[in-house]
C-alpha atoms as a PDB file:
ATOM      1  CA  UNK A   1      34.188  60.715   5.103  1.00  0.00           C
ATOM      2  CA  UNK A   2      37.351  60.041   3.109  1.00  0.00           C
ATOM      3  CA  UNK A   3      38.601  60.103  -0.209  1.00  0.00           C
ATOM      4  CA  UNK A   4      39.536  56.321  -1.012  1.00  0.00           C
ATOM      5  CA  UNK A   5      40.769  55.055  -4.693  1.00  0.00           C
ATOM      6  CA  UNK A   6      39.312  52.159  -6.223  1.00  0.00           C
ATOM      7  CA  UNK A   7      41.816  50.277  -8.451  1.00  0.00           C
ATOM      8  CA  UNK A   8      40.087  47.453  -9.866  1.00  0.00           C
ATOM      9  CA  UNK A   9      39.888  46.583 -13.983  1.00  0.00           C
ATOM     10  CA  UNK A  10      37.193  44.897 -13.374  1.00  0.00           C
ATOM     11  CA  UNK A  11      33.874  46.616 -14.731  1.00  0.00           C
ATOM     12  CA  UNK A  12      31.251  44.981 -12.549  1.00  0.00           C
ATOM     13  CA  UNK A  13      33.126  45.037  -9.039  1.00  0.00           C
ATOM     14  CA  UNK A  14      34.488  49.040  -9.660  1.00  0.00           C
ATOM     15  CA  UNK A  15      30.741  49.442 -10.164  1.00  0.00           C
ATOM     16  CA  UNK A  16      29.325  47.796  -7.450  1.00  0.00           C
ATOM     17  CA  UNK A  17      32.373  49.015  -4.717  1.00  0.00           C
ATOM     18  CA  UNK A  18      32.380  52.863  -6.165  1.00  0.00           C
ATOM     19  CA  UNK A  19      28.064  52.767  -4.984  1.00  0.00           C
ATOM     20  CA  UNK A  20      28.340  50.878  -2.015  1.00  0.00           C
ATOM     21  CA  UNK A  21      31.336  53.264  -1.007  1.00  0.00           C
ATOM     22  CA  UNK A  22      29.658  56.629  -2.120  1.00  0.00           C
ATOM     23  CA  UNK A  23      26.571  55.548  -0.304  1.00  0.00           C
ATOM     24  CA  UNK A  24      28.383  55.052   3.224  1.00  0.00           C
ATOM     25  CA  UNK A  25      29.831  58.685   2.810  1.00  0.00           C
ATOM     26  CA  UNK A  26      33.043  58.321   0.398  1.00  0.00           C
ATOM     27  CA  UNK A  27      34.454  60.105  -2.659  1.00  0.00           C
ATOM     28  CA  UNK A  28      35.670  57.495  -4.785  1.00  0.00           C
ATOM     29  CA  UNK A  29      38.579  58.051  -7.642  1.00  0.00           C
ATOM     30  CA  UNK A  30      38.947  55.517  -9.884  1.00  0.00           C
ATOM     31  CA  UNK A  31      41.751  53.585 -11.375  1.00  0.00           C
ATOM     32  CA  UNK A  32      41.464  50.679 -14.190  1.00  0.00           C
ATOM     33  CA  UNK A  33      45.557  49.684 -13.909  1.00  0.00           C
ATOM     34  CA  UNK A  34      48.376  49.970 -12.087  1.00  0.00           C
ATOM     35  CA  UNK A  35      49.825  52.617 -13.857  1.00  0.00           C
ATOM     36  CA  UNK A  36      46.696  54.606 -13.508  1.00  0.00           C
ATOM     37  CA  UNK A  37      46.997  53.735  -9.796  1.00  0.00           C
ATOM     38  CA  UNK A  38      50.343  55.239  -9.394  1.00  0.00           C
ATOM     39  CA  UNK A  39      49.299  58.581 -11.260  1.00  0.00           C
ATOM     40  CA  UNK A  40      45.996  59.176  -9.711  1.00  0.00           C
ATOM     41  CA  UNK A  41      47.340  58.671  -6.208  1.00  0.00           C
ATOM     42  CA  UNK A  42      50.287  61.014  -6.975  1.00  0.00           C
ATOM     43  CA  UNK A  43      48.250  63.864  -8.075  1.00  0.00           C
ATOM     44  CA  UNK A  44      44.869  63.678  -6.141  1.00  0.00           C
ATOM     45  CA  UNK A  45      46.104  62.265  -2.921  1.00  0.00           C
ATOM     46  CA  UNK A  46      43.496  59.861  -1.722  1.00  0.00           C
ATOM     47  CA  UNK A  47      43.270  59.163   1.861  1.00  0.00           C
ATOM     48  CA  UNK A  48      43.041  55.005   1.633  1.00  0.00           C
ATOM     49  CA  UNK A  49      43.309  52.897  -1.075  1.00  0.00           C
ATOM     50  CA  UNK A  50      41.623  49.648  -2.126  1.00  0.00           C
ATOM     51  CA  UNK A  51      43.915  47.823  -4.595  1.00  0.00           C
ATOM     52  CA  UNK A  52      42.906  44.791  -6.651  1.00  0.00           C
ATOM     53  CA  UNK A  53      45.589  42.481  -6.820  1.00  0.00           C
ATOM     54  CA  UNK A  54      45.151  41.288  -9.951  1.00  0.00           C
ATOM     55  CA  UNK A  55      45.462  44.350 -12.607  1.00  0.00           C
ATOM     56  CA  UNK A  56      46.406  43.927 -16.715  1.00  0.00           C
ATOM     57  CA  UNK A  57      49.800  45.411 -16.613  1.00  0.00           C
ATOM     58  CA  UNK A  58      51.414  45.167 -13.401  1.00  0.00           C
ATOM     59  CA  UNK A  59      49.943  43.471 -10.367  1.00  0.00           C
ATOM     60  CA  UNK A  60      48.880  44.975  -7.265  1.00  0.00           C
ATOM     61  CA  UNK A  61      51.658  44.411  -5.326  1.00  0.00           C
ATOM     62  CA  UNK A  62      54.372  46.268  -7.578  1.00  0.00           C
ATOM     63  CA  UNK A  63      51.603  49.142  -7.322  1.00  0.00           C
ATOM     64  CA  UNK A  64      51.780  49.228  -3.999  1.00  0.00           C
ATOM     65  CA  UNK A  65      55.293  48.845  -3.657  1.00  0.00           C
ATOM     66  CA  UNK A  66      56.108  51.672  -6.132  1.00  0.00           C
ATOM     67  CA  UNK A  67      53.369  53.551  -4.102  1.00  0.00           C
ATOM     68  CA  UNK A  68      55.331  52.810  -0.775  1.00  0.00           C
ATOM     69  CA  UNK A  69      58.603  54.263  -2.502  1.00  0.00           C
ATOM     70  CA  UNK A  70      57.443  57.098  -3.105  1.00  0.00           C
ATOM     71  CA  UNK A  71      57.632  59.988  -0.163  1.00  0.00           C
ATOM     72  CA  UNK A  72      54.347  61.533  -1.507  1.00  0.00           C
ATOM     73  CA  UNK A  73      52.343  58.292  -1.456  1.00  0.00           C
ATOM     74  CA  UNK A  74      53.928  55.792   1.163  1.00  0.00           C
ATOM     75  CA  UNK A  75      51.696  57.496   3.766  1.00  0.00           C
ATOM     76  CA  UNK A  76      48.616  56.300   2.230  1.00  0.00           C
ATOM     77  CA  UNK A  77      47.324  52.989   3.426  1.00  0.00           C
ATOM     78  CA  UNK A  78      46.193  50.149   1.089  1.00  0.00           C
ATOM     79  CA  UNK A  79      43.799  47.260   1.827  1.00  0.00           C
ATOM     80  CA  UNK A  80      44.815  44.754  -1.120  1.00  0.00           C
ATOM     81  CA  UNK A  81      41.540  42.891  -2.448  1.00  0.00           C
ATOM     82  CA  UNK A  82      41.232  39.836  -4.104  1.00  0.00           C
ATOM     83  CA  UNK A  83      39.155  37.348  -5.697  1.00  0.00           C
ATOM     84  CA  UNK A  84      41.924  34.321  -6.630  1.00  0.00           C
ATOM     85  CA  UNK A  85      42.823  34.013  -2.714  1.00  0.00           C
ATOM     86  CA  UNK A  86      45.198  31.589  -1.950  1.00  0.00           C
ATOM     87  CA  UNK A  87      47.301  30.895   0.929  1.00  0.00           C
ATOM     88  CA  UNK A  88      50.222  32.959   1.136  1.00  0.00           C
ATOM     89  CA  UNK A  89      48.564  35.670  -1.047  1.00  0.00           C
ATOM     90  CA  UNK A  90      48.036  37.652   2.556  1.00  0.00           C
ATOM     91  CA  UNK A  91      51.554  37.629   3.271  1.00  0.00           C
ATOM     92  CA  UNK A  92      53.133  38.218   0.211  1.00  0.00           C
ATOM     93  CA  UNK A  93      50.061  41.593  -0.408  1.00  0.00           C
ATOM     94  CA  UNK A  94      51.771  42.454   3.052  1.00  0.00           C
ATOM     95  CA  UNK A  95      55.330  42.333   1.811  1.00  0.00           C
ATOM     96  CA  UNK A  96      54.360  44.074  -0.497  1.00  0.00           C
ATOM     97  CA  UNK A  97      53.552  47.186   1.522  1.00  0.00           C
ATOM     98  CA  UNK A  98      49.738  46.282   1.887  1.00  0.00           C
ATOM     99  CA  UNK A  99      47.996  47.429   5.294  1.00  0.00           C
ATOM    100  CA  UNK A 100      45.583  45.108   5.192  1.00  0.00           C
ATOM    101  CA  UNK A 101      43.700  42.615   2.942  1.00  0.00           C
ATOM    102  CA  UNK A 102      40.472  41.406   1.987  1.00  0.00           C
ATOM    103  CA  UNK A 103      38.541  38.709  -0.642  1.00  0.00           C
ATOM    104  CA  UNK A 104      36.261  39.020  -3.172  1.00  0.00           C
ATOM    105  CA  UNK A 105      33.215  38.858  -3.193  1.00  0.00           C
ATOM    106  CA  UNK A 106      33.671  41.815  -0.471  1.00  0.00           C
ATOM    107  CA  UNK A 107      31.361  41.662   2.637  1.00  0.00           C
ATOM    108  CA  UNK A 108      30.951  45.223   2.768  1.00  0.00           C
ATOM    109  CA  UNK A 109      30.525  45.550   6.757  1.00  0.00           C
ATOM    110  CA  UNK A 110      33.925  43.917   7.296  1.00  0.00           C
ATOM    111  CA  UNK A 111      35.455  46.199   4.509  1.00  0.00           C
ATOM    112  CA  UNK A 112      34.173  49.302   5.630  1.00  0.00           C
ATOM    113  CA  UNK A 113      35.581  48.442   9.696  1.00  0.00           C
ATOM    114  CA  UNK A 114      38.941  47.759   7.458  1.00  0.00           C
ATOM    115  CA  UNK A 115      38.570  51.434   6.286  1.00  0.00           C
ATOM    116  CA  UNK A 116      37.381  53.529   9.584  1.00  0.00           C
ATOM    117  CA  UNK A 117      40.435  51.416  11.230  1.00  0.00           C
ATOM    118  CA  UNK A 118      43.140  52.434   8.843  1.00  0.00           C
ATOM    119  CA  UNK A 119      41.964  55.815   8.719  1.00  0.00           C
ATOM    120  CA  UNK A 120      42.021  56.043  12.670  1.00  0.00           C
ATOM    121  CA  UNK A 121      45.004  54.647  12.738  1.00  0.00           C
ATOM    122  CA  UNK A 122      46.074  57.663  10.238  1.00  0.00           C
ATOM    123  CA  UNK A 123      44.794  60.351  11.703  1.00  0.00           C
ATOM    124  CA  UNK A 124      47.029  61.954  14.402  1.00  0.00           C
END
């Protein structure tokens, strides 16, 4: 399947996302904060990332926007996830750079048709 990165600082939901994920066939990477984010998707070029919007020392959305900057990482698409959502959060994640979004709690079903539709949408 596909190499995705998990950015979430929260313990509980990187735990429960990285199993659910490795079960349905992906390698997960893991980042705790945004600059974390930037590094690991710089050097080990993930396929798809899932990027909490809400991270301890810069949001999600400057992630992804430094992410999108950058010619070795704006190809990589990013589903934004969050658990605070309120309106206008969708179009500001997709301002940002964002693919797509998605709440917490995640409803793994609709998540993983996110993924297999960004990833189609990748390949050539």
């Amino acid at each position: 399947m596909a190499k995705i990165l998990l950015v979430e600082d929260n313990e509980l939901n990187r735990d429960m996302l990285s199993r659910r994920l490795a079960r349905n066939g992906h390698e997960v990477l893991i980042a705790v904060d945004g600059r974390e984010a930037v590094a690991t998707a710089g050097a080990l070029g993930p396929e798809l990332i899932l990027m909490d919007l809400r991270l301890p020392d810069m949001d999600g959305r400057e992630v992804t926007r430094r992410l999108k900057a950058d010619q070795a990482t704006r190809h990589i698409p990013v589903i934004a996830l969050t658990a605070h959502a309120m309106e206008g959060d969708r179009d500001e994640a997709i301002r940002a750079g964002c693919d797509d979004y998605d709440t917490k709690p995640v409803e793994m079903p609709r998540l993983l048709e996110k993924i297999r539709a960004l990833l189609e949408k990748k390949s050539p």
